[in-house]
C-alpha atoms as a PDB file:
ATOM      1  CA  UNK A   1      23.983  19.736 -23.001  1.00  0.00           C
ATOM      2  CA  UNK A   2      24.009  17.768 -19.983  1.00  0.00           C
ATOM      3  CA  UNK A   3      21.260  15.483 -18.559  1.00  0.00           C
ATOM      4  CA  UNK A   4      21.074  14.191 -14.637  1.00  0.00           C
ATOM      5  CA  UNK A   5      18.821  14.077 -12.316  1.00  0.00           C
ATOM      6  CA  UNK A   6      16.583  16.713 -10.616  1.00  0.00           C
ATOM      7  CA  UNK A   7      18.399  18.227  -7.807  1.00  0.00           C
ATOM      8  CA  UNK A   8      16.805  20.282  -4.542  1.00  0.00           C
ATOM      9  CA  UNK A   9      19.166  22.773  -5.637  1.00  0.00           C
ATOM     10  CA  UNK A  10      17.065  22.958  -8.706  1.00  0.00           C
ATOM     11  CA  UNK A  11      13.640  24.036  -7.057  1.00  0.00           C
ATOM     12  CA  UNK A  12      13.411  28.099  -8.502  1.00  0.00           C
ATOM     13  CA  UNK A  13      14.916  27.186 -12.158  1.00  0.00           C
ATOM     14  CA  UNK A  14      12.304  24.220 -12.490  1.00  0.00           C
ATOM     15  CA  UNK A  15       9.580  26.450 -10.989  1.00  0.00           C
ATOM     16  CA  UNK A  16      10.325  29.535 -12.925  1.00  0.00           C
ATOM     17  CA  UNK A  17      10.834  27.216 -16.294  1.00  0.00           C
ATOM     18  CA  UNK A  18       7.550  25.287 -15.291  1.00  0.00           C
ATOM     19  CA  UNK A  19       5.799  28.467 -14.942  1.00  0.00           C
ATOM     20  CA  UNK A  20       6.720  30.285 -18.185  1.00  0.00           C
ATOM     21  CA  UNK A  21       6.206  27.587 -20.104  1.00  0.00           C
ATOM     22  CA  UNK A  22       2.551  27.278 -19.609  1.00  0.00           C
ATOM     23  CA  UNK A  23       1.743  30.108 -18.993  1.00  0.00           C
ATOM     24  CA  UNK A  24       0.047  31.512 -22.289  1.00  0.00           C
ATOM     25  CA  UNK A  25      -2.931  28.217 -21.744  1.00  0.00           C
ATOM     26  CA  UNK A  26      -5.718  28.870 -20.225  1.00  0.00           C
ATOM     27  CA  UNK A  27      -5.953  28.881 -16.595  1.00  0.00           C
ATOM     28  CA  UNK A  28      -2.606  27.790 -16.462  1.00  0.00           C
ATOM     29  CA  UNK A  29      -1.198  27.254 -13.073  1.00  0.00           C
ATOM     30  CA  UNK A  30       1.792  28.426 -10.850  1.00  0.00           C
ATOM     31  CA  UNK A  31       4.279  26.225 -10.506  1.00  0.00           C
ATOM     32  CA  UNK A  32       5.331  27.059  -6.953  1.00  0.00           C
ATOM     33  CA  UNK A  33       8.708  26.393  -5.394  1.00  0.00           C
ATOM     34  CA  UNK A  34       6.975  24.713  -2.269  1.00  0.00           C
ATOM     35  CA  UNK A  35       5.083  22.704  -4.531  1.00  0.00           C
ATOM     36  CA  UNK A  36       8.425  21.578  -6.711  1.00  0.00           C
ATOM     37  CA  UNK A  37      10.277  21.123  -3.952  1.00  0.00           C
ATOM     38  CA  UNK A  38       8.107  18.508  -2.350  1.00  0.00           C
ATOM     39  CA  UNK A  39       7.493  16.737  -5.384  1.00  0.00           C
ATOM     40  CA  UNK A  40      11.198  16.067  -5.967  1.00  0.00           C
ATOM     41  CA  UNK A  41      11.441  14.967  -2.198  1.00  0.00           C
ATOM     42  CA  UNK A  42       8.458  12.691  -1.953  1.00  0.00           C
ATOM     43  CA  UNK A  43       7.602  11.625  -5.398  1.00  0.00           C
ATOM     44  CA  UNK A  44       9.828  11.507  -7.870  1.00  0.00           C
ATOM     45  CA  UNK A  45      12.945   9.218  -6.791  1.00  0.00           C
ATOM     46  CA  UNK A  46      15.455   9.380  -9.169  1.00  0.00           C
ATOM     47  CA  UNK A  47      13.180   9.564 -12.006  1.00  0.00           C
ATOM     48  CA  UNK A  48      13.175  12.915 -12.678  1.00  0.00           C
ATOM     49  CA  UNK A  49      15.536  14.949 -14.766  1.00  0.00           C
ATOM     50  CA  UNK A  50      16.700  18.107 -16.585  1.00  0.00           C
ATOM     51  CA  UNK A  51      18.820  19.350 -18.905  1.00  0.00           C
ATOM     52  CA  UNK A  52      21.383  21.798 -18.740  1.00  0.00           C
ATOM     53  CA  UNK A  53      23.535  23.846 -20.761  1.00  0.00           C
ATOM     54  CA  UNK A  54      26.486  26.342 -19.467  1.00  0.00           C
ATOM     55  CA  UNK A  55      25.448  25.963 -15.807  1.00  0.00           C
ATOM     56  CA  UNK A  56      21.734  27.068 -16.534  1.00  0.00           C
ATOM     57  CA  UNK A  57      18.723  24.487 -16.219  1.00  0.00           C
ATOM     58  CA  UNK A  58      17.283  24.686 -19.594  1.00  0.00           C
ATOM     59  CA  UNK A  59      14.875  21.814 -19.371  1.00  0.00           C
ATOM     60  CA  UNK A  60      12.568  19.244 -17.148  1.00  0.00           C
ATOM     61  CA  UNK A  61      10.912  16.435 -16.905  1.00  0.00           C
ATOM     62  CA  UNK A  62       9.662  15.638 -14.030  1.00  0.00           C
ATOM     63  CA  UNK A  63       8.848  11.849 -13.352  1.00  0.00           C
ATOM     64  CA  UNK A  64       7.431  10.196 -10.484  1.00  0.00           C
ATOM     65  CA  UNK A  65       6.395   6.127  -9.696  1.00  0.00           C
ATOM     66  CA  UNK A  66       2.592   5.280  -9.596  1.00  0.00           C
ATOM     67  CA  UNK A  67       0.712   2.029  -8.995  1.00  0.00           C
ATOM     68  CA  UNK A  68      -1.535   1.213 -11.756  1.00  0.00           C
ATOM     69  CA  UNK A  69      -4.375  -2.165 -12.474  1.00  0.00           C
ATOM     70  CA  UNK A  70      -6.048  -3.343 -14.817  1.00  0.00           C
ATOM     71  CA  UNK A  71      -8.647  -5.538 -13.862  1.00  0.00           C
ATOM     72  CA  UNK A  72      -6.815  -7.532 -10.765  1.00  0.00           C
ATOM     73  CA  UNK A  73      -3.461  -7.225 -12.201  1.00  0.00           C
ATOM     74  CA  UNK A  74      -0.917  -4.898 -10.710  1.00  0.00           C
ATOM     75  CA  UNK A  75       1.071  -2.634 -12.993  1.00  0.00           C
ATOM     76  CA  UNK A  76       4.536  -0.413 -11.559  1.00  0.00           C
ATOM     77  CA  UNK A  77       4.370   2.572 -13.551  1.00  0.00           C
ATOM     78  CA  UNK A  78       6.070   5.893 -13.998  1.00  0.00           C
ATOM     79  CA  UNK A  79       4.105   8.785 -14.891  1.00  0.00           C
ATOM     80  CA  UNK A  80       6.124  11.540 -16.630  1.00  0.00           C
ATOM     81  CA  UNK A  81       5.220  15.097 -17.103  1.00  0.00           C
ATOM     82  CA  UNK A  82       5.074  18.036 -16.946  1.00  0.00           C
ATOM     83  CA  UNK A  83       7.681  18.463 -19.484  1.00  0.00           C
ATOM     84  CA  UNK A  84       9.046  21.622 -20.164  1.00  0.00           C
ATOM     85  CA  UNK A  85      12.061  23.046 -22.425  1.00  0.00           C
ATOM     86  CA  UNK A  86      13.076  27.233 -21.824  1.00  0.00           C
ATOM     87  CA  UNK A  87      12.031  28.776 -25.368  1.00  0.00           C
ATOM     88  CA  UNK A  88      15.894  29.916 -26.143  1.00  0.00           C
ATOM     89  CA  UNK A  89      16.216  26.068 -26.389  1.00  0.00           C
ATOM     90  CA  UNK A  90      13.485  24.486 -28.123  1.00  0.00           C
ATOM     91  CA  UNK A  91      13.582  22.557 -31.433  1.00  0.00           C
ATOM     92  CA  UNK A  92      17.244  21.130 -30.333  1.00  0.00           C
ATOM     93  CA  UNK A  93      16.053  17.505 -29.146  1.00  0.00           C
ATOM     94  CA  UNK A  94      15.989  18.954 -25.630  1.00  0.00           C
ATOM     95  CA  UNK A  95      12.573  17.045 -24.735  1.00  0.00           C
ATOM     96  CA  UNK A  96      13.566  14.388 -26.806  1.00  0.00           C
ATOM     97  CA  UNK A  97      16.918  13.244 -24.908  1.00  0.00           C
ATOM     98  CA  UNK A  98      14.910  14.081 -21.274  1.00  0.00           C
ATOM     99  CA  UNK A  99      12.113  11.466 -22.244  1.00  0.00           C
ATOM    100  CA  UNK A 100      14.124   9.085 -23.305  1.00  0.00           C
ATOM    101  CA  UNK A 101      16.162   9.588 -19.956  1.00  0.00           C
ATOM    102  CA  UNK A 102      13.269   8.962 -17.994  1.00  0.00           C
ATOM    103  CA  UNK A 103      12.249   6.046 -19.835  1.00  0.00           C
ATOM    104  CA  UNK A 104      15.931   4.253 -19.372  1.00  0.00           C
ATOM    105  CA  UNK A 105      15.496   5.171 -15.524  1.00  0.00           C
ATOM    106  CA  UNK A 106      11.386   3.426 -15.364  1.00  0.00           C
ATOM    107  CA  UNK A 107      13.065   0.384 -17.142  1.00  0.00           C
ATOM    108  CA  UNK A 108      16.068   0.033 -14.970  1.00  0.00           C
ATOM    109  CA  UNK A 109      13.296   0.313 -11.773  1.00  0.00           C
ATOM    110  CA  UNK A 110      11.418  -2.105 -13.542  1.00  0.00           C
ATOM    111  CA  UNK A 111       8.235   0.194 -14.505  1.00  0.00           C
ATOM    112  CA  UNK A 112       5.617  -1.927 -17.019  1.00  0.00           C
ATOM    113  CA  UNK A 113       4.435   1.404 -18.497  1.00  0.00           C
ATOM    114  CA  UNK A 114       4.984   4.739 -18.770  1.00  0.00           C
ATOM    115  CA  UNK A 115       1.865   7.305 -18.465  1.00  0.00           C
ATOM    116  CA  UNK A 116       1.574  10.793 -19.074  1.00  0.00           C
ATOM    117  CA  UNK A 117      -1.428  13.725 -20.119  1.00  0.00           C
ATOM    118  CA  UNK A 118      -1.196  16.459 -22.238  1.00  0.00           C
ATOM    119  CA  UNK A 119      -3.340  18.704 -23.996  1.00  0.00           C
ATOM    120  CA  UNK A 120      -4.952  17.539 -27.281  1.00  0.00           C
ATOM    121  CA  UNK A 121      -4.431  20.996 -28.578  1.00  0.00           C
ATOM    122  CA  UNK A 122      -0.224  20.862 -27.820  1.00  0.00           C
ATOM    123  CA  UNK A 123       2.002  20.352 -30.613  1.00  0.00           C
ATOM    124  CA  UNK A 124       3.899  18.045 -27.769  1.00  0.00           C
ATOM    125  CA  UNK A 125       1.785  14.860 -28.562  1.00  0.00           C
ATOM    126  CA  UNK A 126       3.034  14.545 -31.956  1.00  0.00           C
ATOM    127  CA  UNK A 127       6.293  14.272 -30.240  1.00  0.00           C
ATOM    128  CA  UNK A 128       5.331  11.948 -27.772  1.00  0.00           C
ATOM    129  CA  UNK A 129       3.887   9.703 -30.510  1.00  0.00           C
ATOM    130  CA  UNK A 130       6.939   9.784 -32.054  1.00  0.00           C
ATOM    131  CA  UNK A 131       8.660   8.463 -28.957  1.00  0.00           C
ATOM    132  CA  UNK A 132       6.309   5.482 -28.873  1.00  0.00           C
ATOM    133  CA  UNK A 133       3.633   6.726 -26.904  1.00  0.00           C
ATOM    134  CA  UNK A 134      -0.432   5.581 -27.750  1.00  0.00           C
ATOM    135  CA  UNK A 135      -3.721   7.531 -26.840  1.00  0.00           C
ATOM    136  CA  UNK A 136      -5.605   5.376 -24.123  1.00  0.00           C
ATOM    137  CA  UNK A 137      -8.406   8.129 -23.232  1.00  0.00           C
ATOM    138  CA  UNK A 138      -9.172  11.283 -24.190  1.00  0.00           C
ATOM    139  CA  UNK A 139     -10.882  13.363 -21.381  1.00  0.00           C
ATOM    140  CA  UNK A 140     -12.759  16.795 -20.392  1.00  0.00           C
ATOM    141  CA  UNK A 141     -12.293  17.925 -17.018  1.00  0.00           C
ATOM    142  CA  UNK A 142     -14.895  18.987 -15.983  1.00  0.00           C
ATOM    143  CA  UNK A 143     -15.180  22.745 -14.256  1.00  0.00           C
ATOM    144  CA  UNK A 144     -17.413  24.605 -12.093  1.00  0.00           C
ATOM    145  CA  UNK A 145     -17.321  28.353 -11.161  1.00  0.00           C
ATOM    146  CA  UNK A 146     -17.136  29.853  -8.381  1.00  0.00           C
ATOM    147  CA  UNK A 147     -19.275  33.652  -9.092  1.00  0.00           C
ATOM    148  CA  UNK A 148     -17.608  35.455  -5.820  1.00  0.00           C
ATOM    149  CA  UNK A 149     -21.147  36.802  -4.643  1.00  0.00           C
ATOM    150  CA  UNK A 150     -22.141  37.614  -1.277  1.00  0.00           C
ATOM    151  CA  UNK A 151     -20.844  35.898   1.670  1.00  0.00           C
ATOM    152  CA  UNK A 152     -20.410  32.524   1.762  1.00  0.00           C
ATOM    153  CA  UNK A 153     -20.617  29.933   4.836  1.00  0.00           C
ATOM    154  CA  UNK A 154     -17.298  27.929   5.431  1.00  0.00           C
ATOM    155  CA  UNK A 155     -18.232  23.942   5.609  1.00  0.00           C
ATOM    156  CA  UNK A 156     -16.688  21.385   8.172  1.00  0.00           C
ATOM    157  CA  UNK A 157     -13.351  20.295   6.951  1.00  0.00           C
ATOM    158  CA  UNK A 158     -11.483  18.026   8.598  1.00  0.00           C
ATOM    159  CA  UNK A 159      -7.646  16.763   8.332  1.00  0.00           C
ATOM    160  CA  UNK A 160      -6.468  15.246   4.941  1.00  0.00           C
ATOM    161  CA  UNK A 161      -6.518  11.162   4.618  1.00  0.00           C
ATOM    162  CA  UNK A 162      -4.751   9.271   2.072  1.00  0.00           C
ATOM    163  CA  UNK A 163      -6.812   6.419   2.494  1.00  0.00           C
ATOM    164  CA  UNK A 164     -10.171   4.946   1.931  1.00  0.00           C
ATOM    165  CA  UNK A 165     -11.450   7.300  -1.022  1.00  0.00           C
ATOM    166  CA  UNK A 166     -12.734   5.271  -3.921  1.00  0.00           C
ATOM    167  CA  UNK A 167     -10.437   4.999  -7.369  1.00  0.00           C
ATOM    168  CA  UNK A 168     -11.560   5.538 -10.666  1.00  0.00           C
ATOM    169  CA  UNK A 169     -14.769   3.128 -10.944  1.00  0.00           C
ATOM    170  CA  UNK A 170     -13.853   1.944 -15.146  1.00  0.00           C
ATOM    171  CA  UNK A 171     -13.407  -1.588 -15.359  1.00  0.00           C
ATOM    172  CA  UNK A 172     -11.440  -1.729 -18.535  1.00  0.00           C
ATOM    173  CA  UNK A 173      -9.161   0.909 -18.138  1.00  0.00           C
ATOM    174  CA  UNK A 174      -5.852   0.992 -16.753  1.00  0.00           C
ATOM    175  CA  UNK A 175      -6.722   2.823 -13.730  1.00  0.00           C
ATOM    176  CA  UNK A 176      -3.200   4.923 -11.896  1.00  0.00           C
ATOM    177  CA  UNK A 177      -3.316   6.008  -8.500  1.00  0.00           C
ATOM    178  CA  UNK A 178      -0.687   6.986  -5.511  1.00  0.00           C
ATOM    179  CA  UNK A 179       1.746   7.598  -3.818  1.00  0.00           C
ATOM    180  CA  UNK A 180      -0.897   9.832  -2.067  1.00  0.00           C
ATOM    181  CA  UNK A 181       1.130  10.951   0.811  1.00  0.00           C
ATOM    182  CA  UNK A 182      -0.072  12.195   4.195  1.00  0.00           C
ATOM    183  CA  UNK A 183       2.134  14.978   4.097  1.00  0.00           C
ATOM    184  CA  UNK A 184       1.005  17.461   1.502  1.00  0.00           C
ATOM    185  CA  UNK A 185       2.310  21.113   1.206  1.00  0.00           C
ATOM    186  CA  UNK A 186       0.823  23.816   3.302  1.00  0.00           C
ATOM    187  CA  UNK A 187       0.657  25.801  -0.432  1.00  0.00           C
ATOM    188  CA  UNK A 188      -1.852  23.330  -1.834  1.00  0.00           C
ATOM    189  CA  UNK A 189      -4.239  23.539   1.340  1.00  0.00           C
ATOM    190  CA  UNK A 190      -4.897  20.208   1.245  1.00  0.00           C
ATOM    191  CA  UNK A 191      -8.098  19.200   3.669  1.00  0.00           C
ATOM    192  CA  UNK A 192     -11.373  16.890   3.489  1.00  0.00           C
ATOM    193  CA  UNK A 193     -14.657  18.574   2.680  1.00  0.00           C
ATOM    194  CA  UNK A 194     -17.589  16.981   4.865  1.00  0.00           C
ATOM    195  CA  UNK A 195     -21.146  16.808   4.385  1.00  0.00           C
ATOM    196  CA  UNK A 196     -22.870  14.363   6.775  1.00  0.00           C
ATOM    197  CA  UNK A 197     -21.081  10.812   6.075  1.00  0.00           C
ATOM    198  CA  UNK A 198     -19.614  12.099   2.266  1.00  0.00           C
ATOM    199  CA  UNK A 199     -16.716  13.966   2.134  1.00  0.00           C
ATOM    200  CA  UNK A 200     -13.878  15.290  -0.799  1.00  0.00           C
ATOM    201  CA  UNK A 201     -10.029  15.673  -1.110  1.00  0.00           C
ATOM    202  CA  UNK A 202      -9.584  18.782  -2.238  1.00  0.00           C
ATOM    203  CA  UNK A 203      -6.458  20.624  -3.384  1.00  0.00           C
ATOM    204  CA  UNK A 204      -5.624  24.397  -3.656  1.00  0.00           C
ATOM    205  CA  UNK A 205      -3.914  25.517  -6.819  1.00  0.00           C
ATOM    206  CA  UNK A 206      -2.136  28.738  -7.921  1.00  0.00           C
ATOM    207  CA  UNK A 207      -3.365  30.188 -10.974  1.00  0.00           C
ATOM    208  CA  UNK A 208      -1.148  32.526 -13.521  1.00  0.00           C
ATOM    209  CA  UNK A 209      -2.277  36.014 -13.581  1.00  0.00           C
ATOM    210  CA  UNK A 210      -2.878  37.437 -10.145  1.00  0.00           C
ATOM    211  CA  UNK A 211      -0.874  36.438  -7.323  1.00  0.00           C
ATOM    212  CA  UNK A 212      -3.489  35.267  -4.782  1.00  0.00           C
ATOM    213  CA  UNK A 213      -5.695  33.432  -7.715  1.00  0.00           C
ATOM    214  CA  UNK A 214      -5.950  30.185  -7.205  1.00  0.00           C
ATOM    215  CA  UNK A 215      -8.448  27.092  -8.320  1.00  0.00           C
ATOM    216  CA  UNK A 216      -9.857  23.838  -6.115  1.00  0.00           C
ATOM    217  CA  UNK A 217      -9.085  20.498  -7.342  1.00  0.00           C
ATOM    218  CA  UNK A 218     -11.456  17.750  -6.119  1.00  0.00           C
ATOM    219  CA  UNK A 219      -8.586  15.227  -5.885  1.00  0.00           C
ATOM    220  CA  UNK A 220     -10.901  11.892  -4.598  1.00  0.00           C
ATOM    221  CA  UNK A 221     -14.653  11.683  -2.992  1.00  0.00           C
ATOM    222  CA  UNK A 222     -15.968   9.009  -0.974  1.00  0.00           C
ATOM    223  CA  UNK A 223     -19.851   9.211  -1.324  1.00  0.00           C
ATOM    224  CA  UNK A 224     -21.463   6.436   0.991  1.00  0.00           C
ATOM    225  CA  UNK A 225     -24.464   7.275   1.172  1.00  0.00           C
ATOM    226  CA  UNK A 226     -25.037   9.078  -2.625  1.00  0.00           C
ATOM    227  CA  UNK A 227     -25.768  12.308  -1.718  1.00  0.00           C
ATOM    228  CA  UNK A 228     -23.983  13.937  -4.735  1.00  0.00           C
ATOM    229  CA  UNK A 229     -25.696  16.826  -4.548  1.00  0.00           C
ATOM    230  CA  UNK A 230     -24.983  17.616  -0.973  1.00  0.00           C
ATOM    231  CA  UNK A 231     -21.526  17.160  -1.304  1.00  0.00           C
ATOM    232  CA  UNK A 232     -20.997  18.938  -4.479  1.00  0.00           C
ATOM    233  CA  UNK A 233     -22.920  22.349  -2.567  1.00  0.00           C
ATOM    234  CA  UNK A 234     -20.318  21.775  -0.013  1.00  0.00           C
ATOM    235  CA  UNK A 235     -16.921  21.561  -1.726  1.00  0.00           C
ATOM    236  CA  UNK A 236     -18.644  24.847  -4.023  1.00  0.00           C
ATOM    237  CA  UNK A 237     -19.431  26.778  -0.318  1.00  0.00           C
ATOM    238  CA  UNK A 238     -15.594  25.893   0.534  1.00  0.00           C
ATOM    239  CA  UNK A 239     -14.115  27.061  -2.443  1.00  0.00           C
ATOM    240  CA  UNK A 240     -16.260  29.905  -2.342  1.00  0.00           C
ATOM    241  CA  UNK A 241     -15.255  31.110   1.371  1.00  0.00           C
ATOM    242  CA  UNK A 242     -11.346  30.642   0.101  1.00  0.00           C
ATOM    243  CA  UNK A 243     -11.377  33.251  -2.871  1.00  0.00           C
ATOM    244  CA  UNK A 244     -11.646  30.517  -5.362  1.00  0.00           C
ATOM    245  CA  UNK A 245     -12.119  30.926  -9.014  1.00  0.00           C
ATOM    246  CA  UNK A 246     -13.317  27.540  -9.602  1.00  0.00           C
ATOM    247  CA  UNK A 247     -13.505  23.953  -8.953  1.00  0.00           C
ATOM    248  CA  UNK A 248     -12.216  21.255 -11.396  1.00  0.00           C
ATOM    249  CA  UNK A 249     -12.497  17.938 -11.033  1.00  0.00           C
ATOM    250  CA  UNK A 250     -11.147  14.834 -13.900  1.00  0.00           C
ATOM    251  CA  UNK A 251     -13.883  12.251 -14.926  1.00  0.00           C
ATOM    252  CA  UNK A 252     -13.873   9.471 -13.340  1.00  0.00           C
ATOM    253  CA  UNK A 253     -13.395  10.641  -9.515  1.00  0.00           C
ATOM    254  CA  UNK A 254     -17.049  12.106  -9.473  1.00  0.00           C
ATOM    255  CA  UNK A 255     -18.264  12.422 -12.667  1.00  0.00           C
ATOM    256  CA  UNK A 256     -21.912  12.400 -11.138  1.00  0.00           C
ATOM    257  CA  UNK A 257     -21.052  15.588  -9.045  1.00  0.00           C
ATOM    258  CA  UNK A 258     -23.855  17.737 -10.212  1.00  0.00           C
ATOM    259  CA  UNK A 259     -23.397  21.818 -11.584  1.00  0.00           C
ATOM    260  CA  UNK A 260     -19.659  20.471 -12.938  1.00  0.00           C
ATOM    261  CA  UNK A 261     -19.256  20.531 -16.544  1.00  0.00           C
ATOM    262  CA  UNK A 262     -16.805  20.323 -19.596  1.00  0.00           C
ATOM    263  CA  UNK A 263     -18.401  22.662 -22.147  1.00  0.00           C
ATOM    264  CA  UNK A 264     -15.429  24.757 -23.047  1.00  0.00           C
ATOM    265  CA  UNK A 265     -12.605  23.017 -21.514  1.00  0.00           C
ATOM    266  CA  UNK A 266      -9.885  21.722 -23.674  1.00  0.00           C
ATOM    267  CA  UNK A 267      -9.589  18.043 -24.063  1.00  0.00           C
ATOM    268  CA  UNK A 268      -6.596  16.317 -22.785  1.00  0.00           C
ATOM    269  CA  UNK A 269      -5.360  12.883 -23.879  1.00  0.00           C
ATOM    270  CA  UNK A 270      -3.885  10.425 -21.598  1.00  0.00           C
ATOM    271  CA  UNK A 271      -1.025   8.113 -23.033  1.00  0.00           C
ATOM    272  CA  UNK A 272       0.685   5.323 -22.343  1.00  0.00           C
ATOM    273  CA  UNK A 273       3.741   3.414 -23.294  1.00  0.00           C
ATOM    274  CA  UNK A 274       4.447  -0.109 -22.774  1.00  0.00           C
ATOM    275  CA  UNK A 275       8.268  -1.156 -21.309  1.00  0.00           C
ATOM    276  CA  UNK A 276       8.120  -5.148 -21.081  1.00  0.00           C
ATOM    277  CA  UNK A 277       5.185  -7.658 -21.503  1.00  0.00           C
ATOM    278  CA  UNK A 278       2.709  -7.395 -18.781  1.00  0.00           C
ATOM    279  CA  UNK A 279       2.404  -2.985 -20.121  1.00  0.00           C
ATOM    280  CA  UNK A 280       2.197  -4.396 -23.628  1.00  0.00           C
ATOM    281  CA  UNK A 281      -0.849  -6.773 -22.412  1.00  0.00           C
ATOM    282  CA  UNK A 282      -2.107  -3.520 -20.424  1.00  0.00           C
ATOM    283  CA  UNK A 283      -2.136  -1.409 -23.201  1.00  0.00           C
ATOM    284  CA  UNK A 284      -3.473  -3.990 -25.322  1.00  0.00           C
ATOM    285  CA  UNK A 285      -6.137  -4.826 -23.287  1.00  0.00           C
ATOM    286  CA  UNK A 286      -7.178  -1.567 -21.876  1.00  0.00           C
ATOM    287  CA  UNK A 287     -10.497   0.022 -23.895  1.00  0.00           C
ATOM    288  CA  UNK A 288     -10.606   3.707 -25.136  1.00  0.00           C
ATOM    289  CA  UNK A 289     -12.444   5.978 -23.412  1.00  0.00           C
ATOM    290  CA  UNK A 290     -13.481   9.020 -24.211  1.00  0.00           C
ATOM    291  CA  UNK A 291     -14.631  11.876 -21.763  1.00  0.00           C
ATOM    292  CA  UNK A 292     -17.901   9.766 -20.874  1.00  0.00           C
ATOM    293  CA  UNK A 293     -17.610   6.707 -21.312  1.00  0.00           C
ATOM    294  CA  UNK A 294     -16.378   3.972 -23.460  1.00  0.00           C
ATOM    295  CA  UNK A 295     -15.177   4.792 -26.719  1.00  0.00           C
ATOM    296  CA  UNK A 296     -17.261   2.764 -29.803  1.00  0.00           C
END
């Protein structure tokens, strides 16, 4: 077996690998080429990696910097995941070796943590414990249909921002956001949701099981004026007009976005491993949180 990094040449293995290996969860999404492609170009640097074996991509991590805070200190972190291993080759140390590849390239960029989320349900936290990694949060998202009844208005959308759309609002947690690029790909639909001075990021996803089905992510919301209410009819109307199935959003980017909930959605847990001093004190420091609030 061979690790190195993530090549562009690697796109359609890493997609198709991606893919299959999620696909029996629920609502489990496509990983598209497009979608690969541009996070290899854009985000992930030289962190991300995969494993192969006989000239065939049998694993992947994929990797990418973030900026992170907690309170008013600044944090470089890498935030690893999805991690995937073909089925042929599982049980063989595969994700093993491509985690601890990643974490050797985050300390040689001089990363403070490491961050990833994966279901609570999936046997792969046990292994990520084992590799040093703690539960900081564990965390419904929250989801709201979309019933595909009657006609339904499109809403004023404009072009997508990267900037001025709040972060997560929780003091005491270590709090992970960017690179948010400007240039998205045309696959997700990327675009801003308006209503009146509010307005929502919103991305499209692919969804396993039909080719056209897809699901809206509500990726950031800036609220001035907190109309909730208005805003959360609005992003519904859009993804309603597009063919949507439904709209997710994770708590903590508008947890007061009314008609969303997490009654039936599995709980994910968000973990964290500390590479030098200043991610030990983060991790330290940081309080649990569960899916509303903090934990007692």
């Amino acid at each position: 077996m061979i690790l190195r990094p993530a090549r562009r040449s690697d796109v359609a293995a890493i997609s198709a690998l991606l893919t299959a290996a999620f696909a029996d969860r629920p609502g489990a999404l496509r990983y598209e080429p497009t979608v690969v492609g541009f996070f290899l170009a854009e985000l992930a640097g030289a962190m991300a990696v995969v494993a192969e074996h006989e000239g065939a991509v049998i694993g992947a991590a994929l990797a990418g910097a973030r900026q992170a805070r907690l309170h008013d200190a600044a944090l470089a972190a890498v935030h690893v995941g999805p991690v995937a291993v073909a089925r042929a080759a599982r049980r063989r140390g595969v994700a093993r070796a491509m985690l601890a590849e990643v974490e050797a390239r985050a300390r040689a960029a001089g990363a403070a943590l490491l961050t990833l989320t994966t279901q609570e349900a999936d046997d792969a936290r046990h292994l990520y414990a084992a590799q040093g990694y703690a539960t900081l949060e564990r965390i419904h998202p929250r989801v709201c249909p979309v019933p595909p009844v009657g006609p339904a208005p499109r809403r004023r959308a404009g072009p997508w921002r990267a900037e001025g759309f709040a972060l997560d609002g929780r003091p005491h947690a270590v709090v992970e956001w960017g690179p948010l690029p400007r240039r998205i790909p045309a696959t997700l639909a990327p675009r801003a949701v308006l209503e009146g001075p509010a307005s929502a990021l919103t991305l499209r996803w692919p969804v396993v099981g039909a080719r056209s089905a897809h699901a809206v992510q509500v990726l950031a919301v800036d609220v001035p004026d907190g109309r909730w209410a208005g805003l959360a009819d609005a992003v519904r109307a859009q993804a309603r007009a597009d063919g949507a199935l439904a709209v997710w959003v994770m708590p903590g980017v508008a947890d007061p976005l009314p008609g969303f909930s997490a009654e039936g959605v599995p709980a994910s847990l968000r973990m964290v491993k500390p590479l030098d001093h200043l991610g030990r004190w983060a991790a330290d420091r940081a309080r649990a949180w569960d899916a509303w609030g903090p934990a007692p």
